[in-house]
N, C-alpha and C. Protein backbone atom coordinates (compact mmCIF):
# COMPACT_ATOMS: atom_id res chain seq x y z
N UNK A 1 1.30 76.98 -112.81
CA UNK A 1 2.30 76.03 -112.41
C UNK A 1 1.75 74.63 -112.59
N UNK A 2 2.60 73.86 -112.81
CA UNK A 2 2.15 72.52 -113.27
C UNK A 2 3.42 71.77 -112.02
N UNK A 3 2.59 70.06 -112.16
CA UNK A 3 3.50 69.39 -111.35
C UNK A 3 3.53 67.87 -111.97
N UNK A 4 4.19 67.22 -111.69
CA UNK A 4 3.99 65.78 -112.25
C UNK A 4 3.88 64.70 -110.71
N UNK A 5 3.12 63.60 -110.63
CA UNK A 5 3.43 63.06 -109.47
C UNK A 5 4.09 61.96 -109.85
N UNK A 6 4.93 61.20 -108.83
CA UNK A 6 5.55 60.17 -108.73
C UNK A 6 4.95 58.85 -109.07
N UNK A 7 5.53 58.54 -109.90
CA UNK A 7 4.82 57.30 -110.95
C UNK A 7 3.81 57.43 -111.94
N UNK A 8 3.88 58.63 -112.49
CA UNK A 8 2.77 59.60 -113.84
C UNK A 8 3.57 59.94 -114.41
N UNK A 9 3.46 59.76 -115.60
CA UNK A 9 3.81 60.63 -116.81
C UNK A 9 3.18 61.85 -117.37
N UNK A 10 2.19 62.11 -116.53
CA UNK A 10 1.27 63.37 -116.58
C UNK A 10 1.61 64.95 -115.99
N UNK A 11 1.22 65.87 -116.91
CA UNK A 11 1.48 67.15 -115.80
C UNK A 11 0.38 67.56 -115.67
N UNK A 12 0.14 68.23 -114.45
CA UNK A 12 -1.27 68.68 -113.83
C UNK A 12 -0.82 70.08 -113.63
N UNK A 13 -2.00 70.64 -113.58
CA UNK A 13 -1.88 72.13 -113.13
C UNK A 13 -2.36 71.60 -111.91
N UNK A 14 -1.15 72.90 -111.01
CA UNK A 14 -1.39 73.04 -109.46
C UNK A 14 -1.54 74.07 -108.99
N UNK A 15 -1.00 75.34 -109.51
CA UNK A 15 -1.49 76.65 -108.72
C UNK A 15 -2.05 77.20 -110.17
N UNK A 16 -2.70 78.11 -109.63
CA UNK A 16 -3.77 79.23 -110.71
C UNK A 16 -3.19 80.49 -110.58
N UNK A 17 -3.61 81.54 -111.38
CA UNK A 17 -3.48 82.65 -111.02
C UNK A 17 -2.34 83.58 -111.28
N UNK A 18 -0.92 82.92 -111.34
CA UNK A 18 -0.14 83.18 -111.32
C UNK A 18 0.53 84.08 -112.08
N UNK A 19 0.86 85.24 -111.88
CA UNK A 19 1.86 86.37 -113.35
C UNK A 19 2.92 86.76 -113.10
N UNK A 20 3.77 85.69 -114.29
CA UNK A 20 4.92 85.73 -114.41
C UNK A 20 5.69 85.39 -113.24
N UNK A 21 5.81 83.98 -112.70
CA UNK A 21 5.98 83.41 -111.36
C UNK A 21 7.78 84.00 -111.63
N UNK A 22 8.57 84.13 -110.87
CA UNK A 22 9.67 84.08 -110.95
C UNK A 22 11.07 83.97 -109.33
N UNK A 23 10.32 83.38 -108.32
CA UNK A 23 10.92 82.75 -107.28
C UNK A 23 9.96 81.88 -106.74
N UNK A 24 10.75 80.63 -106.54
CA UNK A 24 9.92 79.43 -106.20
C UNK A 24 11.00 78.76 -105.05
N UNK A 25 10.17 78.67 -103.61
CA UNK A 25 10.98 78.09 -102.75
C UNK A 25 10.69 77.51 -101.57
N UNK A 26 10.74 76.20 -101.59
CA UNK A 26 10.18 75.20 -100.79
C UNK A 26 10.70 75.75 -99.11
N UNK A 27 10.30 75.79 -98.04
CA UNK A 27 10.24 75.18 -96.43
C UNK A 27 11.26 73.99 -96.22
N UNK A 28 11.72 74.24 -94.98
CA UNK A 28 12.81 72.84 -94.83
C UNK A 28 11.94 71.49 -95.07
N UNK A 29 10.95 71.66 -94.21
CA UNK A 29 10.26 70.15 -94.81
C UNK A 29 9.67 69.79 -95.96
N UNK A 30 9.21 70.61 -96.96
CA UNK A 30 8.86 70.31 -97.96
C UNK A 30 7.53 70.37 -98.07
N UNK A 31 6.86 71.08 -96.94
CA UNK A 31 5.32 71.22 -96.75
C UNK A 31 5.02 72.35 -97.88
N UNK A 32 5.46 73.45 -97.35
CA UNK A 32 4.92 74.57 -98.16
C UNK A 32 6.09 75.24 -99.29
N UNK A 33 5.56 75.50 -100.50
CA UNK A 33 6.50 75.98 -101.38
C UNK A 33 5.50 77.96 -101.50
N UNK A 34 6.72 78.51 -101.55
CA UNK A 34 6.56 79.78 -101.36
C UNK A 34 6.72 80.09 -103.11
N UNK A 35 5.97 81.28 -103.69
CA UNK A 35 6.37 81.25 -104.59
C UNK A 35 6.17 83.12 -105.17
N UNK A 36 7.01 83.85 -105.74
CA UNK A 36 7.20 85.07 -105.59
C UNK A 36 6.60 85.63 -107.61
N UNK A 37 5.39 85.94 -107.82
CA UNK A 37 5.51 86.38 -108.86
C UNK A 37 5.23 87.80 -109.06
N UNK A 38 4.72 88.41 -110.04
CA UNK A 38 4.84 89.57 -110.14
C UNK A 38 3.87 90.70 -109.56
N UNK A 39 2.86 90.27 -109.10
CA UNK A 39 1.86 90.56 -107.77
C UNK A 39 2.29 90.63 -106.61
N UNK A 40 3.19 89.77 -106.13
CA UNK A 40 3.23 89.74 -104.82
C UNK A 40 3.90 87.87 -103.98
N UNK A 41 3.73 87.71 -103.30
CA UNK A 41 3.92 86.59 -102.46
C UNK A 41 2.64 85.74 -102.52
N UNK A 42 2.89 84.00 -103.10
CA UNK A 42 1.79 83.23 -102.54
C UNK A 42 2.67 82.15 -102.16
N UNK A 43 1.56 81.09 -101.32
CA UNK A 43 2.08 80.17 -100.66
C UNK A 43 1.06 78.75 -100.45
N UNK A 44 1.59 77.92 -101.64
CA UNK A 44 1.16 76.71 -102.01
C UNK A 44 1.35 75.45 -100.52
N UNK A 45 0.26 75.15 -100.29
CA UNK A 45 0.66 74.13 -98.81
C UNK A 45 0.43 72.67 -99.84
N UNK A 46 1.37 72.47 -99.95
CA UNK A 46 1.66 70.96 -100.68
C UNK A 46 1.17 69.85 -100.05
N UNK A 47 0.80 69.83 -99.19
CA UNK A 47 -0.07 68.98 -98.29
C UNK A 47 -1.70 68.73 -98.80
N UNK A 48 -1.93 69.91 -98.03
CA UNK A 48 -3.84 70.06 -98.50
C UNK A 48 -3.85 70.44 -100.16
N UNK A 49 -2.81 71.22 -101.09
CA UNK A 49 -3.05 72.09 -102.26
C UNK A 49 -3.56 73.13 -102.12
N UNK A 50 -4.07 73.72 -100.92
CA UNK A 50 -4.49 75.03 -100.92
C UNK A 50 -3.35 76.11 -101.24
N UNK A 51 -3.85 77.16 -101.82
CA UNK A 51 -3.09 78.13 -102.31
C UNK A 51 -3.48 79.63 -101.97
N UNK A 52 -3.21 80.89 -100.98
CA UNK A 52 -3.21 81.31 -101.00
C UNK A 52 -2.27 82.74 -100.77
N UNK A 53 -2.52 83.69 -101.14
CA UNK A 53 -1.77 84.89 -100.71
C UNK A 53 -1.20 85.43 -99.42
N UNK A 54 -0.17 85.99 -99.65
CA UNK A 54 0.27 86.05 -98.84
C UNK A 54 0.29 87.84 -98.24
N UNK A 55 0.36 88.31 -96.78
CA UNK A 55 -0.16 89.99 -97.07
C UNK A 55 1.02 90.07 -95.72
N UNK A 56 1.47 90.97 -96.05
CA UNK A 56 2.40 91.44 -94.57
C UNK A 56 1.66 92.70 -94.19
N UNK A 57 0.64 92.82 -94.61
CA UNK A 57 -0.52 93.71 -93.64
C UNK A 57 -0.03 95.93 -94.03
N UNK A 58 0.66 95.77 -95.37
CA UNK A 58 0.88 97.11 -95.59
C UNK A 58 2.30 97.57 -95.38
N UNK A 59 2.46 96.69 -94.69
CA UNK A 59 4.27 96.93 -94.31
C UNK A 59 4.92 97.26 -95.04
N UNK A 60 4.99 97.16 -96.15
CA UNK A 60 6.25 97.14 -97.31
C UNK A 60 5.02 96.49 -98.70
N UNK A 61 6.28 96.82 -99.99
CA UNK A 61 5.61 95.72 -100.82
C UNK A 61 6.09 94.44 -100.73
N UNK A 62 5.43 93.47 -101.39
CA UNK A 62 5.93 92.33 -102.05
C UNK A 62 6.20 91.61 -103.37
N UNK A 63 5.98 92.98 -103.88
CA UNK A 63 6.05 92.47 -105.82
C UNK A 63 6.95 92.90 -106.30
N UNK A 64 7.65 92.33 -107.09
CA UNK A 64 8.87 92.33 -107.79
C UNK A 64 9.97 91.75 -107.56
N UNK A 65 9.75 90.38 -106.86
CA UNK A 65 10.90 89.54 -106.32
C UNK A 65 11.17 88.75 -107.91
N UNK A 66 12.78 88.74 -107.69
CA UNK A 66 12.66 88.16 -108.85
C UNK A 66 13.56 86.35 -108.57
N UNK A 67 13.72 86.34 -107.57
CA UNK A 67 14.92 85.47 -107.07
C UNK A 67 13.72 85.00 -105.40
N UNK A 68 13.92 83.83 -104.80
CA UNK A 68 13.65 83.64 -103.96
C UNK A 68 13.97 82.51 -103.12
N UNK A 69 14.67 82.48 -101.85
CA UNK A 69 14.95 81.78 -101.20
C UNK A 69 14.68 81.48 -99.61
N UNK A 70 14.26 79.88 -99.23
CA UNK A 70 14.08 79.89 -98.13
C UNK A 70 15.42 79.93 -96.47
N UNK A 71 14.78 80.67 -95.93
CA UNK A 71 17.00 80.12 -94.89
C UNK A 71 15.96 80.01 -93.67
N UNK A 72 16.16 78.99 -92.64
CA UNK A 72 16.06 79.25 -91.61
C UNK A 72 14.51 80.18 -91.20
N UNK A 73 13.14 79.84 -91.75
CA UNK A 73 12.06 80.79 -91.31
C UNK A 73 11.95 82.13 -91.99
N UNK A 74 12.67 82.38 -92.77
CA UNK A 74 12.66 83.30 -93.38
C UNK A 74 13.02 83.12 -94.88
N UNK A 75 12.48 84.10 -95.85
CA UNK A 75 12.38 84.27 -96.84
C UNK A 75 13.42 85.16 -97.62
N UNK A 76 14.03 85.06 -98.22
CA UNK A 76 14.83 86.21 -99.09
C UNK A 76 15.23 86.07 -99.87
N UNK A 77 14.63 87.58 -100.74
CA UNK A 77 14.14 87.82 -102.03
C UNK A 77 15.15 88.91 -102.86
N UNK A 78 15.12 88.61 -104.05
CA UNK A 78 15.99 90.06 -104.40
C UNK A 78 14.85 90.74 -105.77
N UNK A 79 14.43 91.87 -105.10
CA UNK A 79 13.47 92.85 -105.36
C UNK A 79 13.75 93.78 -106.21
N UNK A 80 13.34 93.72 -107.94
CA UNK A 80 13.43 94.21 -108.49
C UNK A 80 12.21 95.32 -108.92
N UNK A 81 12.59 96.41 -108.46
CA UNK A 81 11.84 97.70 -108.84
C UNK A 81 11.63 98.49 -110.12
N UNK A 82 12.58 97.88 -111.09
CA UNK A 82 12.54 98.61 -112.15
C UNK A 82 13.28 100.01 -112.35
N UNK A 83 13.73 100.72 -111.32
CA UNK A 83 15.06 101.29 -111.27
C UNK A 83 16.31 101.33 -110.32
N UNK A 84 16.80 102.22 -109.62
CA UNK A 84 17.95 102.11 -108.81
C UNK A 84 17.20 101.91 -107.34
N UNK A 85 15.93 101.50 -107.36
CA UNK A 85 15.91 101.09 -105.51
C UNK A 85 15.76 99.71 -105.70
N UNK A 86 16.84 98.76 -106.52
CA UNK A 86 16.61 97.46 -105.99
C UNK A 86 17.26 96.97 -104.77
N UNK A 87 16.60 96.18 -104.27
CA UNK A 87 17.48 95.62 -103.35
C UNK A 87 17.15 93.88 -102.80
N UNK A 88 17.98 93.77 -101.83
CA UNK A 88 17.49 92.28 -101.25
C UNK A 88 16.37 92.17 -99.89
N UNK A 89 15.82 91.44 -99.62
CA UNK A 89 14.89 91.35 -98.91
C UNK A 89 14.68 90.72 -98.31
N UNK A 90 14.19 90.53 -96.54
CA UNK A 90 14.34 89.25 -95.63
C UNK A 90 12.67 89.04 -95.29
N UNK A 91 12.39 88.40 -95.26
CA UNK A 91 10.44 88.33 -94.19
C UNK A 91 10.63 87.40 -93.83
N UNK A 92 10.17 87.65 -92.67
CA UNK A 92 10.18 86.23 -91.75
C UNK A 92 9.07 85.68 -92.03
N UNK A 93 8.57 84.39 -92.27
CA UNK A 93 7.87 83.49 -92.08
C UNK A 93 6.62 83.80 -91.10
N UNK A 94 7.05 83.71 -89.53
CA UNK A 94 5.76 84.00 -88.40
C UNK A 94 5.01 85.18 -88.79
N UNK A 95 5.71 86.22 -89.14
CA UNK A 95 5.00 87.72 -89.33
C UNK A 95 3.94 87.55 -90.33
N UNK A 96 3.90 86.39 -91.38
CA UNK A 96 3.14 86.12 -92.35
C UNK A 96 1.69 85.29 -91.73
N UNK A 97 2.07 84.59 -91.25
CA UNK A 97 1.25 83.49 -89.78
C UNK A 97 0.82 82.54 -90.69
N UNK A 98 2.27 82.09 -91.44
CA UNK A 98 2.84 80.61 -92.07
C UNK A 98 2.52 79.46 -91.30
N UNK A 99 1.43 78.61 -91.38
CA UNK A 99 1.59 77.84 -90.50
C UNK A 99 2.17 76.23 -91.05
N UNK A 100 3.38 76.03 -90.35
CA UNK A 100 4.38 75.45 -91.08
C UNK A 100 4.11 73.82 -89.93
């Protein structure tokens, strides 16, 4: 992922790592952008630039979001599996220990 800052004509790389990013979705304030690629859940703190993963501890998966949106502390995703168990998806934010 790349970003440009305000008053640059430059793009910088800002997150690493990334395969095949395909939901990207900012926090009401604009602190942290959540971003869903084909691994799993990470979560860019736009503040410091730290970037790390995100784990709901075994619960479920998190890879194959292909869509991603923030509502209200929660996250939801629409989870593509590659056959008939797709579906949509909610995670809350705290369960992650988002610190927002």
């Amino acid at each position: 992922m790349y970003r440009k800052l305000p008053g640059s004509d430059t793009l910088t790389e800002y997150a690493t790592g990334l395969v095949y990013p395909n939901g990207i979705a900012a926090d009401e304030v604009n602190k942290v952008l959540f971003v869903a690629d084909f691994t799993g859940l990470h979560i860019l703190d736009l503040v410091t630039g730290k970037q790390s993963w995100l784990s709901d501890g075994g619960g479920t998966y998190l890879n194959g979001i292909d869509g991603l949106y923030y509502y209200k502390g929660t996250l939801i995703g629409i989870q593509d599996s590659g056959n008939q168990g797709d579906r949509v998806v909610r995670f809350y934010c705290l369960l992650f220990n988002v610190d927002r």
